[in-house]
C-alpha atoms as a PDB file:
ATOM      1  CA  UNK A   1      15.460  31.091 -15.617  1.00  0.00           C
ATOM      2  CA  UNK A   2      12.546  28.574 -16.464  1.00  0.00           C
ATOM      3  CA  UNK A   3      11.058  27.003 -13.311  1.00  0.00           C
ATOM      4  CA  UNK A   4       9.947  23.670 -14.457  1.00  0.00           C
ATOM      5  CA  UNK A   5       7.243  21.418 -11.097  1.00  0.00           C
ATOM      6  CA  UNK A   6       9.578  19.101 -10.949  1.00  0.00           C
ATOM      7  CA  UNK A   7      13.703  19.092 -10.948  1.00  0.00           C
ATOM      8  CA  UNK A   8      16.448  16.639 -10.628  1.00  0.00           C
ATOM      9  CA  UNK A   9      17.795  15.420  -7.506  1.00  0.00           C
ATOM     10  CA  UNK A  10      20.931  17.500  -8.070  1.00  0.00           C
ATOM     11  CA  UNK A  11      19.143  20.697  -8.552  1.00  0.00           C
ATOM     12  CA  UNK A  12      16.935  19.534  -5.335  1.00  0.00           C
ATOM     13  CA  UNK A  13      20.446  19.012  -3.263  1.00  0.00           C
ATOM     14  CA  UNK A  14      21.706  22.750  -4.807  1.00  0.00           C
ATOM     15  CA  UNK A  15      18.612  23.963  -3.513  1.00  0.00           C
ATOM     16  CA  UNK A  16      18.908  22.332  -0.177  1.00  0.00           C
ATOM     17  CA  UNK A  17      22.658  22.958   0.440  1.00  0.00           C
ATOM     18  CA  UNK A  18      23.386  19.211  -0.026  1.00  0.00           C
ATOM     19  CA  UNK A  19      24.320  16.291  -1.492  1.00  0.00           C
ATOM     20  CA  UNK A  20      22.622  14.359  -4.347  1.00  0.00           C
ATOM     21  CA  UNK A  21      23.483  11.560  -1.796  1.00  0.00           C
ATOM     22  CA  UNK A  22      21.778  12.883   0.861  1.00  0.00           C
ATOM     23  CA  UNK A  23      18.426  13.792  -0.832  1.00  0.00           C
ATOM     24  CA  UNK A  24      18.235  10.276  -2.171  1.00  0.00           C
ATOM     25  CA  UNK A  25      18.408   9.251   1.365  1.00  0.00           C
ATOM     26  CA  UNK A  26      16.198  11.293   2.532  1.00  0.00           C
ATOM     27  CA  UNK A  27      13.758  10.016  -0.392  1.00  0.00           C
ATOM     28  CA  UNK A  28      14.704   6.202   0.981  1.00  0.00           C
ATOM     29  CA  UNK A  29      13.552   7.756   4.591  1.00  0.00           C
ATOM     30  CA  UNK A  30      10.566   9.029   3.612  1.00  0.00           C
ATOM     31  CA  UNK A  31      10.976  12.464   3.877  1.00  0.00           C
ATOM     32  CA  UNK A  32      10.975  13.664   0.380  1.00  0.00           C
ATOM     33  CA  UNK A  33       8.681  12.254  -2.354  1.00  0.00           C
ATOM     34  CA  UNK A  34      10.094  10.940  -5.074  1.00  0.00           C
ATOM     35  CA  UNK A  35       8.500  10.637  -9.047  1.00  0.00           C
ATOM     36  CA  UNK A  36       9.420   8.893 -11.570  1.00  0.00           C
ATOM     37  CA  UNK A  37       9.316   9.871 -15.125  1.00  0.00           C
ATOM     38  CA  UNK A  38       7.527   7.125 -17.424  1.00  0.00           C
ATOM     39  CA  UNK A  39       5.528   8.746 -19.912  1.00  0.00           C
ATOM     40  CA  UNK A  40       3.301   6.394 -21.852  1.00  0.00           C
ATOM     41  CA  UNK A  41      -0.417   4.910 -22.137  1.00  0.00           C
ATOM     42  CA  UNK A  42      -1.087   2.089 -20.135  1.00  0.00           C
ATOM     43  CA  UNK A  43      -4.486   0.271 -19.063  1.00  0.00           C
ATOM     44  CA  UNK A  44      -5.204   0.603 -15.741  1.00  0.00           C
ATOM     45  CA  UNK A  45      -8.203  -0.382 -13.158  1.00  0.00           C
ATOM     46  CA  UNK A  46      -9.164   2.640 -11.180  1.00  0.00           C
ATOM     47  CA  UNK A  47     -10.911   1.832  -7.570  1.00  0.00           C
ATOM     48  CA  UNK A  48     -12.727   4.645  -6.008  1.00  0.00           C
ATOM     49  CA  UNK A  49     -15.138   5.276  -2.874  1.00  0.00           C
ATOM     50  CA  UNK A  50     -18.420   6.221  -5.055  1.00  0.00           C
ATOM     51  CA  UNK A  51     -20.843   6.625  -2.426  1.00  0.00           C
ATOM     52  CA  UNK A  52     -19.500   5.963   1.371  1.00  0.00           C
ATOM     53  CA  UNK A  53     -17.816   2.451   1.595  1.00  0.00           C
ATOM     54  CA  UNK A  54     -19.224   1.226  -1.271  1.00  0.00           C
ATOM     55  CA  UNK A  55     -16.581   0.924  -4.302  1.00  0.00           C
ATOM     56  CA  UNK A  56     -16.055   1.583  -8.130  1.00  0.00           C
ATOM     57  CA  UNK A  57     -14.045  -0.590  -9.937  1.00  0.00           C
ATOM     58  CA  UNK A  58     -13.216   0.699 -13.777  1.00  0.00           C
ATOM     59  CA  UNK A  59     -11.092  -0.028 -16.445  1.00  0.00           C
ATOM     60  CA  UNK A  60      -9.605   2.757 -18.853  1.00  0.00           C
ATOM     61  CA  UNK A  61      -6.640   3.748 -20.265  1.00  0.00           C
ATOM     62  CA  UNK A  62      -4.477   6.460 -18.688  1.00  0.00           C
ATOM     63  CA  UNK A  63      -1.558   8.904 -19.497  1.00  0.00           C
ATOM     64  CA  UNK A  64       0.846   9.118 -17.210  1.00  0.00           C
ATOM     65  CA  UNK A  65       4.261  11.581 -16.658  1.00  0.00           C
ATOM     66  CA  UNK A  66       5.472  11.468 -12.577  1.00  0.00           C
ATOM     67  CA  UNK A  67       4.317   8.810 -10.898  1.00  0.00           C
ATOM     68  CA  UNK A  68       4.629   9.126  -7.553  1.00  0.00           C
ATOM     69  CA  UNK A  69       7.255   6.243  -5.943  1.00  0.00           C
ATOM     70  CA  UNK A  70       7.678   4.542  -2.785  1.00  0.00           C
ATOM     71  CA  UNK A  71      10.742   5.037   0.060  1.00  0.00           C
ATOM     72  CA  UNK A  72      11.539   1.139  -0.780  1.00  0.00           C
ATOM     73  CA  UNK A  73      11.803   2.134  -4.608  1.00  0.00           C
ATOM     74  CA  UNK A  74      14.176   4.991  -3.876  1.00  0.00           C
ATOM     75  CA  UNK A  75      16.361   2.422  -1.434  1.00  0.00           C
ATOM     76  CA  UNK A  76      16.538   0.214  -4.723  1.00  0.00           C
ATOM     77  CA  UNK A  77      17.925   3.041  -6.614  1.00  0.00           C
ATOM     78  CA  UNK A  78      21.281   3.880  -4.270  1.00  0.00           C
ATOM     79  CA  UNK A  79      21.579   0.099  -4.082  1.00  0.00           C
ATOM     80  CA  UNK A  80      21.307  -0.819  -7.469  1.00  0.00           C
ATOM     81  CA  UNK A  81      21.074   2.191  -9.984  1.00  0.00           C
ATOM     82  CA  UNK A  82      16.745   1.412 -10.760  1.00  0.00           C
ATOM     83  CA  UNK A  83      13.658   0.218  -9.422  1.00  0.00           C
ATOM     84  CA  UNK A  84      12.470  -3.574  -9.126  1.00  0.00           C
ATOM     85  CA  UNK A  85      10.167  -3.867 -11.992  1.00  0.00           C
ATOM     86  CA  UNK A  86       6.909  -4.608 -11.204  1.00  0.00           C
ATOM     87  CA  UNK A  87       3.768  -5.266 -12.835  1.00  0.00           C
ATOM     88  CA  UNK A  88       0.511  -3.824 -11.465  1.00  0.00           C
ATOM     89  CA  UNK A  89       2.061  -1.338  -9.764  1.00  0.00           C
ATOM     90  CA  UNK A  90      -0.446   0.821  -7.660  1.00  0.00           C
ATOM     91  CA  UNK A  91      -0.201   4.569  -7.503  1.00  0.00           C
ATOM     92  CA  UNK A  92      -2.876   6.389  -4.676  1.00  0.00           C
ATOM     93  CA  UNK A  93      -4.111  10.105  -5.856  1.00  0.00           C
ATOM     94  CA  UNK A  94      -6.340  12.154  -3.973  1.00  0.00           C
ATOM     95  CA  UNK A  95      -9.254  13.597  -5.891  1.00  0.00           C
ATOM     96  CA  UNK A  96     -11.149  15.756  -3.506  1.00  0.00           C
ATOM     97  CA  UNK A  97     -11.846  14.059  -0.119  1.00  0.00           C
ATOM     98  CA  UNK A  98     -11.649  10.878  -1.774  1.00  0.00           C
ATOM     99  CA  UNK A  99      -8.916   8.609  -2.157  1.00  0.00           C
ATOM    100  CA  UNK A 100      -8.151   7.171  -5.514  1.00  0.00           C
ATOM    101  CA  UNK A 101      -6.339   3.958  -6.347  1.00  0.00           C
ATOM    102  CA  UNK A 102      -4.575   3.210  -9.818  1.00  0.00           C
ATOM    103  CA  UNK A 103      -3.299  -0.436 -10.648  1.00  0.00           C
ATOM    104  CA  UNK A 104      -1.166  -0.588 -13.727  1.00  0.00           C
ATOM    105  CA  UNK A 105      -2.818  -3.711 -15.329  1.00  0.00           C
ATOM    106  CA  UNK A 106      -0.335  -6.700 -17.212  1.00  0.00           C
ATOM    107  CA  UNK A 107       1.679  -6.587 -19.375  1.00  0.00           C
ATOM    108  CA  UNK A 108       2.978  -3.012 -18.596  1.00  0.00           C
ATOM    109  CA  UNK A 109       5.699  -2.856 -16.081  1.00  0.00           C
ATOM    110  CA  UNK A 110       7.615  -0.180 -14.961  1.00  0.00           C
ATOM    111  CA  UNK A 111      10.921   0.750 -13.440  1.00  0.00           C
ATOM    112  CA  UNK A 112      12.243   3.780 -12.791  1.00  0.00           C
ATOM    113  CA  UNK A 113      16.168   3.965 -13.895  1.00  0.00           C
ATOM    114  CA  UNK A 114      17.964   6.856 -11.455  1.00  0.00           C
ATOM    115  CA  UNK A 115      17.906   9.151 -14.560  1.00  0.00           C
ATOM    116  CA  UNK A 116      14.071   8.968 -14.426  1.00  0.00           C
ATOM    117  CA  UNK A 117      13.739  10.305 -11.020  1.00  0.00           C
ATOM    118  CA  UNK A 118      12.765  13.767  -9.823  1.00  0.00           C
ATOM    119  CA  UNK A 119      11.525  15.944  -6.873  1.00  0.00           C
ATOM    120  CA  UNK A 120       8.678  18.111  -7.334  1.00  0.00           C
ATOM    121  CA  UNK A 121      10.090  21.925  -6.986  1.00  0.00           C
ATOM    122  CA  UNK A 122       7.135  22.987  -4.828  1.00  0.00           C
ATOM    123  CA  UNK A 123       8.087  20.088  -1.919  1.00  0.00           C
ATOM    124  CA  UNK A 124      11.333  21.702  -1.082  1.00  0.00           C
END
């Protein structure tokens, strides 16, 4: 069998002993993260603490696969099948010790369709 990082939210509720349902709600509660899967190049602006308080603003572009998504974004897909599409969407990574903030910059917006969502294998 091929273990892939992430997995769909039915082979999440097989693993768990429960319903697609129910892991989707428990994404909406918080309690599992949620990614969706938007593969492209986009421009964003990365913030990060350089030194202390002080911060680094940059541009560049970035690749992205799983994007981490919010409990309100998985509540939008059980009520209406997607995500609201947004545009400079912002997506927090830790690198290190230090926090780091991605803003999707205009015109890109994303949405995440409930196709496009997954669970990463290692969080159940």
């Amino acid at each position: 069998m091929l273990d892939t990082t992430y997995v769909t939210p039915e082979v999440a509720a097989e693993m768990l002993g429960t319903s697609v349902e129910m892991v989707l709600l428990a994404g909406a509660e918080g309690r599992i993260q949620f990614y969706g899967l938007n593969a492209g190049i986009s421009e964003v602006e990365v913030v990060t603490r350089a030194h202390g308080e002080e911060l680094e603003i940059t541009q560049q572009p970035w690749y992205h696969d799983f994007l981490p998504i919010c409990p309100a974004d998985v509540a939008d897909v059980i009520r209406t099948g997607t995500t609201v599409e947004e545009e400079g969407r912002f997506f927090l990574f830790e690198d290190g010790d230090s926090p780091v903030i991605k803003r999707l910059l205009p015109p890109k917006t994303l949405s995440f369709p409930r196709h496009c969502l997954y669970v990463r294998r290692g969080d159940i």
